[in-house]
Protein backbone atom coordinates (compact mmCIF):
# COMPACT_ATOMS: atom_id res chain seq x y z
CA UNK A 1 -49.25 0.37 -14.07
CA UNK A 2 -47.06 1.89 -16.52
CA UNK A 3 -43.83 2.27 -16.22
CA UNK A 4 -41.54 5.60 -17.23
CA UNK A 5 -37.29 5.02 -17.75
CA UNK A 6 -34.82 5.97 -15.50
CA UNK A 7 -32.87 9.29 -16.11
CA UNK A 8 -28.86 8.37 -16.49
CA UNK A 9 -25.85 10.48 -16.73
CA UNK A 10 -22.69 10.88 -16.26
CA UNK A 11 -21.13 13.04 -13.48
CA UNK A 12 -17.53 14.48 -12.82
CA UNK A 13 -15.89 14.96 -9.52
CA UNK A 14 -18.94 15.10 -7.20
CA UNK A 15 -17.41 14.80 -4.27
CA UNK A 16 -14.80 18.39 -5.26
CA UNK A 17 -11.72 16.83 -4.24
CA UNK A 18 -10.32 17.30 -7.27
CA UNK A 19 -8.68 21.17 -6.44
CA UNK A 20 -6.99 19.08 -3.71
CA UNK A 21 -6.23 15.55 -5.08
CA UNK A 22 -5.47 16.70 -8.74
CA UNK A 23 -7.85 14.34 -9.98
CA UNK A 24 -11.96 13.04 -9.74
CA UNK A 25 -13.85 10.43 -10.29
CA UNK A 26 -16.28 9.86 -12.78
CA UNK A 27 -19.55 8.77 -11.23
CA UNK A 28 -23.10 7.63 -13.30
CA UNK A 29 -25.88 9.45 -11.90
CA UNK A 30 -29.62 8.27 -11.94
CA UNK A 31 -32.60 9.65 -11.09
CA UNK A 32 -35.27 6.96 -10.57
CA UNK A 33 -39.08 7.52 -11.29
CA UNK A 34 -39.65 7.33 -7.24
CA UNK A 35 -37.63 10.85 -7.19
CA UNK A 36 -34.53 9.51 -5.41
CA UNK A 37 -31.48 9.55 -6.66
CA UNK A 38 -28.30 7.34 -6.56
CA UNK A 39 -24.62 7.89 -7.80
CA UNK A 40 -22.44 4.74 -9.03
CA UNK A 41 -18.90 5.22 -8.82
CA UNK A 42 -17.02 4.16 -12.27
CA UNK A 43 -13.49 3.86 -11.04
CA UNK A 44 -12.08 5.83 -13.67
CA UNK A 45 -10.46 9.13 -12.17
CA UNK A 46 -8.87 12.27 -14.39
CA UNK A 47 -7.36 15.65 -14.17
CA UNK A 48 -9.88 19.02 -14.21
CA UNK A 49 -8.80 20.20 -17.58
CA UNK A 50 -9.64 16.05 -19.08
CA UNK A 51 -13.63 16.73 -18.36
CA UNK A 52 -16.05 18.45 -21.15
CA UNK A 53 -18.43 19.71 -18.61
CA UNK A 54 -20.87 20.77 -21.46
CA UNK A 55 -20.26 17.40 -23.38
CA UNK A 56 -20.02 15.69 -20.20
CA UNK A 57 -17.36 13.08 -22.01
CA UNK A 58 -13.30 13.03 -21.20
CA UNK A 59 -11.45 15.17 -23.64
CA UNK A 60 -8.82 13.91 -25.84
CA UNK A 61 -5.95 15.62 -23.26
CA UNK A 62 -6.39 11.94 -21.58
CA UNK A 63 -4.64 9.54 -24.03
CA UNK A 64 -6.98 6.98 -23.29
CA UNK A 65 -10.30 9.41 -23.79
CA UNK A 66 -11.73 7.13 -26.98
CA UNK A 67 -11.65 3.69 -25.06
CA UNK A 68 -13.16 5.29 -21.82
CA UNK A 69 -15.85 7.30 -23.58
CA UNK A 70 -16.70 4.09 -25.43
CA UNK A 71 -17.07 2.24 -22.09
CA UNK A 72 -19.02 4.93 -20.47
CA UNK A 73 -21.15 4.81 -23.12
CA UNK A 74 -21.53 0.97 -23.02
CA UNK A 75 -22.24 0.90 -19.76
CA UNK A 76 -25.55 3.79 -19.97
CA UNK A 77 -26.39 1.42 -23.02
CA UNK A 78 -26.84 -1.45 -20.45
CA UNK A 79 -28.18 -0.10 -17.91
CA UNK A 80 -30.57 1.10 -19.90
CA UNK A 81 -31.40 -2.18 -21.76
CA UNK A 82 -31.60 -3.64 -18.39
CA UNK A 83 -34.22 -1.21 -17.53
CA UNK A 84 -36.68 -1.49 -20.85
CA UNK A 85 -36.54 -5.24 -20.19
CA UNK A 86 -37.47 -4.37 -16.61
CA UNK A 87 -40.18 -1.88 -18.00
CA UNK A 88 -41.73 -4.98 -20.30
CA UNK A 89 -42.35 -6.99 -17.35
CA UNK A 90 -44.29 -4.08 -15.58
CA UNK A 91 -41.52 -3.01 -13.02
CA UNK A 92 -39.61 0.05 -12.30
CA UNK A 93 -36.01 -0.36 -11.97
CA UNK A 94 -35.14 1.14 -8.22
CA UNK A 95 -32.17 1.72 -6.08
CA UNK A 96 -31.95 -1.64 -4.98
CA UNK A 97 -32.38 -3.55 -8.34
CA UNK A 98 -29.38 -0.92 -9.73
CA UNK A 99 -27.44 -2.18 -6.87
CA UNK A 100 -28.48 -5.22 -7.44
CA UNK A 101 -27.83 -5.30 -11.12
CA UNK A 102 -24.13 -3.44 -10.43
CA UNK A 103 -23.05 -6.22 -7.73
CA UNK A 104 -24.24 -8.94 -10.09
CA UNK A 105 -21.96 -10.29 -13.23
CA UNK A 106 -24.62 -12.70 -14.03
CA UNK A 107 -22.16 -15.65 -12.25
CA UNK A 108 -20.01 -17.04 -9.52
CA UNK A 109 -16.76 -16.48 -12.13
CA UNK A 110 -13.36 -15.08 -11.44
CA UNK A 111 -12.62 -14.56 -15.14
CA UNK A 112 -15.57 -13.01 -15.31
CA UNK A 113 -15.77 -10.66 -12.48
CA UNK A 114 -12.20 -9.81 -13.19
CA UNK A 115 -12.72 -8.71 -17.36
CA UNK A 116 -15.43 -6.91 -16.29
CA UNK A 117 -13.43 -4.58 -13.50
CA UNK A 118 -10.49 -4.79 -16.20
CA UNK A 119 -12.88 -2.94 -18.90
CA UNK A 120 -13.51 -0.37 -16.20
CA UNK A 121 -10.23 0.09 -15.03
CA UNK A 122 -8.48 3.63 -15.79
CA UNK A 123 -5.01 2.27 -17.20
CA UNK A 124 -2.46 2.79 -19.97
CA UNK A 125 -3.23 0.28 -23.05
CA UNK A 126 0.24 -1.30 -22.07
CA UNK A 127 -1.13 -2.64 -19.21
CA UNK A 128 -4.64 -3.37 -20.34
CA UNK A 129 -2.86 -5.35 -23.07
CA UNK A 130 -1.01 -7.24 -20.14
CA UNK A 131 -3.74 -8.04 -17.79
CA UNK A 132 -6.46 -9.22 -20.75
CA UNK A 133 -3.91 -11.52 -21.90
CA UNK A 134 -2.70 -12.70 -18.27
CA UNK A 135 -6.61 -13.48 -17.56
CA UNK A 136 -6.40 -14.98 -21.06
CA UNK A 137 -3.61 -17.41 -19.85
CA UNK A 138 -4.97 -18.38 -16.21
CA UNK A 139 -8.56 -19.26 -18.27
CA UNK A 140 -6.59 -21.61 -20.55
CA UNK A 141 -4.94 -22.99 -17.97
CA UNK A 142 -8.06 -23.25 -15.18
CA UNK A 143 -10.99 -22.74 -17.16
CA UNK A 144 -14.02 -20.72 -15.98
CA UNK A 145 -13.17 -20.75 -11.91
CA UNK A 146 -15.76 -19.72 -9.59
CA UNK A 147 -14.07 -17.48 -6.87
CA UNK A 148 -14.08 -20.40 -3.82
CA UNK A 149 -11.98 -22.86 -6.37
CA UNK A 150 -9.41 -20.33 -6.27
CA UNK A 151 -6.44 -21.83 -3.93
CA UNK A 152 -3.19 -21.93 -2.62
CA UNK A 153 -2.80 -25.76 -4.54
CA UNK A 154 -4.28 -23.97 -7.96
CA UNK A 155 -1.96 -21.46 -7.87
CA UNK A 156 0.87 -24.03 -7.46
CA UNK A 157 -0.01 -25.73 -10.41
CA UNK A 158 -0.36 -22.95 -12.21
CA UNK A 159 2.97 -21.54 -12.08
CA UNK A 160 4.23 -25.61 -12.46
CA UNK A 161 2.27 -24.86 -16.02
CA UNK A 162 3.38 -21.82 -16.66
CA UNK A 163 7.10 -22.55 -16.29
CA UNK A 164 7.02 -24.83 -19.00
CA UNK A 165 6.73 -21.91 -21.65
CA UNK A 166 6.80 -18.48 -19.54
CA UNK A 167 10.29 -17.37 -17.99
CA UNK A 168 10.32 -16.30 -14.30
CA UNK A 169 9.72 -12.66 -14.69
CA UNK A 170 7.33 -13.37 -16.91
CA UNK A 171 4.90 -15.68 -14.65
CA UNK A 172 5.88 -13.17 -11.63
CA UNK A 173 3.96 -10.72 -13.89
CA UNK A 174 1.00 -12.77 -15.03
CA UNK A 175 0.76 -13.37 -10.91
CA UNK A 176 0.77 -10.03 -9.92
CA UNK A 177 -2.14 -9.48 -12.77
CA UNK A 178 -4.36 -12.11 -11.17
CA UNK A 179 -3.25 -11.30 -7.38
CA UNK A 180 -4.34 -7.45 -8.62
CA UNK A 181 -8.07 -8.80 -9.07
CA UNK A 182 -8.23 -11.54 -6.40
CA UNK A 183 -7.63 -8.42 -3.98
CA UNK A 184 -10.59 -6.48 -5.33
CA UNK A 185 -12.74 -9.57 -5.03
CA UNK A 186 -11.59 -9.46 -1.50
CA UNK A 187 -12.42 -5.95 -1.42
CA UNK A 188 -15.85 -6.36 -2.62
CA UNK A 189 -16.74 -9.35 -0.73
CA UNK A 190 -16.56 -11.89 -3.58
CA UNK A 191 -13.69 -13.95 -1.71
CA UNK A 192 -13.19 -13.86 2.04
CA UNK A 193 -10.14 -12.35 2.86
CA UNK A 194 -9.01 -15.57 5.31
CA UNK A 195 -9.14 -17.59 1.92
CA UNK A 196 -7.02 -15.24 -0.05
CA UNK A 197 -5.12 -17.66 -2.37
CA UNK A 198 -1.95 -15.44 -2.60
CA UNK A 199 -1.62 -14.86 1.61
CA UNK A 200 1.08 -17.71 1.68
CA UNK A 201 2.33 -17.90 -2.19
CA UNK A 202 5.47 -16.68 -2.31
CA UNK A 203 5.69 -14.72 -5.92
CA UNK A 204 8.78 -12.48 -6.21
CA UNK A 205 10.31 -11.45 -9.11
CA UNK A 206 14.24 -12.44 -10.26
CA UNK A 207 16.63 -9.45 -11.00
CA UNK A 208 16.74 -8.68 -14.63
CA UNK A 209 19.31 -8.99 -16.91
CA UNK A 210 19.27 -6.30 -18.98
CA UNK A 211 19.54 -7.45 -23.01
CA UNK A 212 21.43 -4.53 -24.93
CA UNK A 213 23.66 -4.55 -28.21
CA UNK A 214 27.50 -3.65 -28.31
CA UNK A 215 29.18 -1.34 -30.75
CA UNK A 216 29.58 -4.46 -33.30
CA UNK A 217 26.11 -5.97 -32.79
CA UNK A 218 24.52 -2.12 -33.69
CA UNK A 219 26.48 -1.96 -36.55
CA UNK A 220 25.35 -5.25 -37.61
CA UNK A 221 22.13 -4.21 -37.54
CA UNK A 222 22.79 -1.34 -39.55
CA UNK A 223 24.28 -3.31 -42.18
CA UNK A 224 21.30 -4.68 -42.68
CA UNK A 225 18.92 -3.74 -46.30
CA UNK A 226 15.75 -5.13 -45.86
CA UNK A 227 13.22 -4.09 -48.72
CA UNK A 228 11.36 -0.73 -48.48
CA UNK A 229 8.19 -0.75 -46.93
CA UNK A 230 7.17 -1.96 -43.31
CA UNK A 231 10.67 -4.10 -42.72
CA UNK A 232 12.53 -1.08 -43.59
CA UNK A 233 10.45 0.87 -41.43
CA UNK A 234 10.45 -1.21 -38.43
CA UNK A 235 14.22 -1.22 -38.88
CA UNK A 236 14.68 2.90 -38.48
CA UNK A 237 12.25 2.38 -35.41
CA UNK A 238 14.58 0.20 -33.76
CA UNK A 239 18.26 2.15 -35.09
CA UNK A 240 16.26 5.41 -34.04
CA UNK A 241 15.49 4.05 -30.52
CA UNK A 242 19.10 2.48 -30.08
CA UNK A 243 20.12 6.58 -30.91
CA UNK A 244 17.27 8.12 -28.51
CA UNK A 245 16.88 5.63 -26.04
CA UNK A 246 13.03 6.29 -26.69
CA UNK A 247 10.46 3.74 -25.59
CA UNK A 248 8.14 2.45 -28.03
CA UNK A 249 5.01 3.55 -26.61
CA UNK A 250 6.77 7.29 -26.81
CA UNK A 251 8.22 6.23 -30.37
CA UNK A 252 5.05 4.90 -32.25
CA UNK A 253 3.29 8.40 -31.42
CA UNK A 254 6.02 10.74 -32.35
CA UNK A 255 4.53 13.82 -33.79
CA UNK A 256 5.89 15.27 -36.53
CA UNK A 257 6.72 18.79 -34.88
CA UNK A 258 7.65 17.54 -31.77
CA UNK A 259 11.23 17.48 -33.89
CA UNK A 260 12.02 20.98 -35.33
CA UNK A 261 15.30 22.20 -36.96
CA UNK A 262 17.23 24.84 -34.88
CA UNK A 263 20.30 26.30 -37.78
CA UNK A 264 19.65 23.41 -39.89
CA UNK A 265 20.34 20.66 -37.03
CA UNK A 266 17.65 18.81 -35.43
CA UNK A 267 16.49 19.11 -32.35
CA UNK A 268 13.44 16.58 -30.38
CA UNK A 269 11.46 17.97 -27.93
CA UNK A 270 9.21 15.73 -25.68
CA UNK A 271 7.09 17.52 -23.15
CA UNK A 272 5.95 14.23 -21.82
CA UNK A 273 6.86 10.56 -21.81
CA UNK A 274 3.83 7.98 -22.03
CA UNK A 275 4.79 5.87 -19.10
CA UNK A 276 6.58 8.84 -17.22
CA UNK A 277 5.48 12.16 -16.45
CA UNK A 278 9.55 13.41 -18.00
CA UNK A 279 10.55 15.67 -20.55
CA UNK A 280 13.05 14.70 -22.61
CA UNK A 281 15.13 17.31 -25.04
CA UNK A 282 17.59 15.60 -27.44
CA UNK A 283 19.92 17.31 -30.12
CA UNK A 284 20.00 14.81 -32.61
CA UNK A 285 23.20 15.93 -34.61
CA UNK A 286 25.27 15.28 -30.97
CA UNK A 287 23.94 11.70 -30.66
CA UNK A 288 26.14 8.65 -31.99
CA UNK A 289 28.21 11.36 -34.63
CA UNK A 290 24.28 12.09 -36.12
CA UNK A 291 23.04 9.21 -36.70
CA UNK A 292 20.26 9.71 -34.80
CA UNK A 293 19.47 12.75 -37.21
CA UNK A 294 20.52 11.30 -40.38
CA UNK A 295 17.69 8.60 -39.50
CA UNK A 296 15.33 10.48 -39.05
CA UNK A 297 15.55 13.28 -41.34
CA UNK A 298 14.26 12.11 -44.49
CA UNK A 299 11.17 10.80 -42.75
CA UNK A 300 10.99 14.28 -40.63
CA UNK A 301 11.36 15.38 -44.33
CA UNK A 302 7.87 14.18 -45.67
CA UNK A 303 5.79 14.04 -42.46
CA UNK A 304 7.46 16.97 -40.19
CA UNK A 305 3.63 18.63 -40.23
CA UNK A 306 1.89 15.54 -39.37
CA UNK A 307 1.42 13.52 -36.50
CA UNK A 308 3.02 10.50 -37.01
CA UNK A 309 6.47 11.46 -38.17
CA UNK A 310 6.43 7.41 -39.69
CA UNK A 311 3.80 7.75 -41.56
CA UNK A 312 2.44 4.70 -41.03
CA UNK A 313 1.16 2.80 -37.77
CA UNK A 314 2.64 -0.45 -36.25
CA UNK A 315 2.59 -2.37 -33.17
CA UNK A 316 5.08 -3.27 -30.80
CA UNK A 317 4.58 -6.81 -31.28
CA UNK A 318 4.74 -6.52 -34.67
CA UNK A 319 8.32 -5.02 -34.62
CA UNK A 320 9.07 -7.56 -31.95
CA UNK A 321 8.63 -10.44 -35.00
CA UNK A 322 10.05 -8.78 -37.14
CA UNK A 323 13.55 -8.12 -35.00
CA UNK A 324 13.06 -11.91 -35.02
CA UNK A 325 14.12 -12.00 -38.36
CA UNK A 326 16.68 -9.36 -38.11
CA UNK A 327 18.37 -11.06 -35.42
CA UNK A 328 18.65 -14.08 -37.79
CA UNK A 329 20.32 -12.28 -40.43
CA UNK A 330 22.38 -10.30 -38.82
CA UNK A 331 23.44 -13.40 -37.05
CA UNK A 332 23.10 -12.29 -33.64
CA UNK A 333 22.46 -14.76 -30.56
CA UNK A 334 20.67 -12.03 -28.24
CA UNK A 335 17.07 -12.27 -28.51
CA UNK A 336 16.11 -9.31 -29.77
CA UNK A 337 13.06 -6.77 -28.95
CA UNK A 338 12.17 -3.19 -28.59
CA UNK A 339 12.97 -2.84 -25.24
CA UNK A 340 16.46 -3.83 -26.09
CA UNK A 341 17.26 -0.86 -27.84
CA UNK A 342 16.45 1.37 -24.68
CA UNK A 343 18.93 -0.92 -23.33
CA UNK A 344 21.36 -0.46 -26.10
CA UNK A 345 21.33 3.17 -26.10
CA UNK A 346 21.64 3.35 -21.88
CA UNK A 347 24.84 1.31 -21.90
CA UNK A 348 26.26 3.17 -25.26
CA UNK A 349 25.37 6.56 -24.22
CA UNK A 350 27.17 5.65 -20.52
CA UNK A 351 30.18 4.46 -22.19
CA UNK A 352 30.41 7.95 -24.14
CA UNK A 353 29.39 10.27 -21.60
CA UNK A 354 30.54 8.12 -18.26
CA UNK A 355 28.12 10.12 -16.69
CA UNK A 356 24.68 8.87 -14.95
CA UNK A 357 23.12 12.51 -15.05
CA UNK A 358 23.75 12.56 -18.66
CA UNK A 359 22.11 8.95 -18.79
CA UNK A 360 19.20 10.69 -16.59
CA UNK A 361 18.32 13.14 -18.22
CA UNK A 362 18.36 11.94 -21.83
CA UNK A 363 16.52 8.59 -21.11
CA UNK A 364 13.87 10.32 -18.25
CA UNK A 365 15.40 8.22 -15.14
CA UNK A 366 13.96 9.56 -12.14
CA UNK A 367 15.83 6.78 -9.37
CA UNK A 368 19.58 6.84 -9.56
CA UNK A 369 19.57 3.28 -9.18
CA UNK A 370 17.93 2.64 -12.55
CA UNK A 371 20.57 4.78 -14.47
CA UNK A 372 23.63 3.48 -12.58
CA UNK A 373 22.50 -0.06 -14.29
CA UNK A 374 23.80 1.36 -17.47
CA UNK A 375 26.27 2.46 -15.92
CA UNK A 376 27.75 -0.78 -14.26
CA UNK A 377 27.02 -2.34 -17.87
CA UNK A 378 29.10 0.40 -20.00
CA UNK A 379 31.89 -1.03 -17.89
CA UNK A 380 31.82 -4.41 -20.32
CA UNK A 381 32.02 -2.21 -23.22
């Protein structure tokens, strides 16, 4: 009998809760040869306005629109491979063998269960970054677990192995990665919920200390002359977030015009954090006597109509080695990394201002609590 291929597609919000929730989900449709019709949801949930309707693809107002696409695409591409192979062997792919085929990773794995509900997870590229590498970590350490070796006693000796290299806050997070995907095993039947490894291990996180650099340790930094290229460019980065108090995800994508010069003093004007949903506005020529403009102003200079006002791409973890070196000449003993100089510019900009509104609304702190950290640590100043 011969066989004809399943119609797929992609549909958005089919369910119209989006008017109410602010967001729907994307869902695969197919219609099988047998005239019925099934819808798979894909986990991955946007605003209205991030939906070509006619394109039927996310639009490029969702930051992460290329990886998704790419997955959603991916994913049709499987299905329908799965299908044609079905078709060579003289069967129709059905409702049940799509279920089938969906509740199936092709083995009894964890790792592999979890990677593949990681690729179809809607979240930042921060935290994809995170979780790949914390499932990177817990395969090195366990190998390729099937979901009923998963323990209370594994877990144990994992953190035993991880505290040989990993501080605490460090292994708290690579725990609350795995926990994240052990609980939608449980969800999906894949572990019973009486054998949940992490009911009775106890994984709480220490309080931070937060890392930042004093009036003398900046200025040691600035003293610096490494050559021009990349090292002098990773440099700015850092002086520039020490003056801004930006984040790097919010400071490797800095558009060109998002600065603009109001009377011949710049001004930075971001609608929207990355991580946040805050706008920050920042007059350059008040922060640190303009240093934060004098920075920045020869690069706004040359790529002011672009939309990288660097001019060049790099990765957090690339500055991170290369404060490494930094740190070593400028002969600091704080460990230095990108995160410090959000840090650095909290507790500075508290000692000026010696007020956490100020602190607020420059840095986009929602929680009093976070800004009166700076606060407490201006005090040492």
């Amino acid at each position: 009998m011969r066989t004809k291929q399943v119609k797929i597609s992609v549909v958005y919000d089919r369910r119209k809760v989006a008017h109410v929730k602010g967001e729907g989900e994307i869902s695969f449709y197919f219609y099988f040869t047998n005239k019925t019709i099934a819808f798979v949801p894909t986990g991955i949930k946007i605003k209205p306005e991030q939906w070509d309707t006619t394109r039927k693809e996310i639009t490029d107002k969702h930051e992460n629109h290329l990886k998704l696409n790419q997955y959603l695409r991916n994913e049709i591409n499987t299905i329908m491979n799965h299908d044609i192979d079905l078709q060579l062997k003289g069967i129709n792919l059905t409702k049940k063998r799509l279920n089938d085929f969906f509740d199936s990773d092709g083995s009894d794995s964890f790792l592999t269960y979890a990677r593949s509900q990681l690729k179809r997870s809607n979240i930042t590229p921060e935290s994809f970054r995170s979780q790949r590498r914390s499932l990177e970590i817990f395969e090195n350490f366990a190998g390729n677990l099937a979901f009923v070796d998963i323990s209370l006693d594994t877990l144990n000796d994992f953190t035993k192995h991880l505290g040989k290299t990993y501080a605490d806050n460090t292994i708290w997070r690579i725990h609350k990665d795995i926990k994240k995907y052990v609980n939608l095993a449980i969800k999906q039947n894949k572990i019973n919920y009486h054998a949940n490894p992490y009911m009775h291990f106890k994984n709480i996180p220490t309080k931070a200390r937060h890392v930042y650099l004093n009036y003398q340790e900046v200025k040691a930094m600035e003293d610096l002359d490494p050559p021009e290229g990349e090292a002098r460019l990773m440099l700015d980065m850092f002086l520039f977030a020490c003056y801004t108090g930006l984040r790097f995800s919010d400071l490797s994508i800095l558009d060109g015009r998002i600065i603009t010069d109001r009377d011949g003093k710049l001004v930075l004007t971001l609608k929207r954090m990355v991580k946040v949903d805050k706008r920050v506005f920042l007059r350059l020529s008040e922060l640190f006597d303009g240093k934060a403009e004098k920075l920045i102003r020869p690069y706004w200079d040359e790529f002011k109509d672009t939309d990288n006002i660097w001019g060049k791409k790099v990765t957090n973890q690339g500055v991170n080695l290369a404060l490494k070196v930094f740190q070593a000449e400028a002969n600091l003993d704080k460990l230095l990394t990108m995160h410090v100089s959000r840090h650095t510019f909290g507790t500075l900009y508290a000692h000026q201002t010696g007020s956490i509104f100020q602190v607020m609304k420059a840095m986009g702190i929602a929680k009093f609590e976070t800004a009166q950290v700076y606060i407490n640590l201006s005090d040492e100043l």
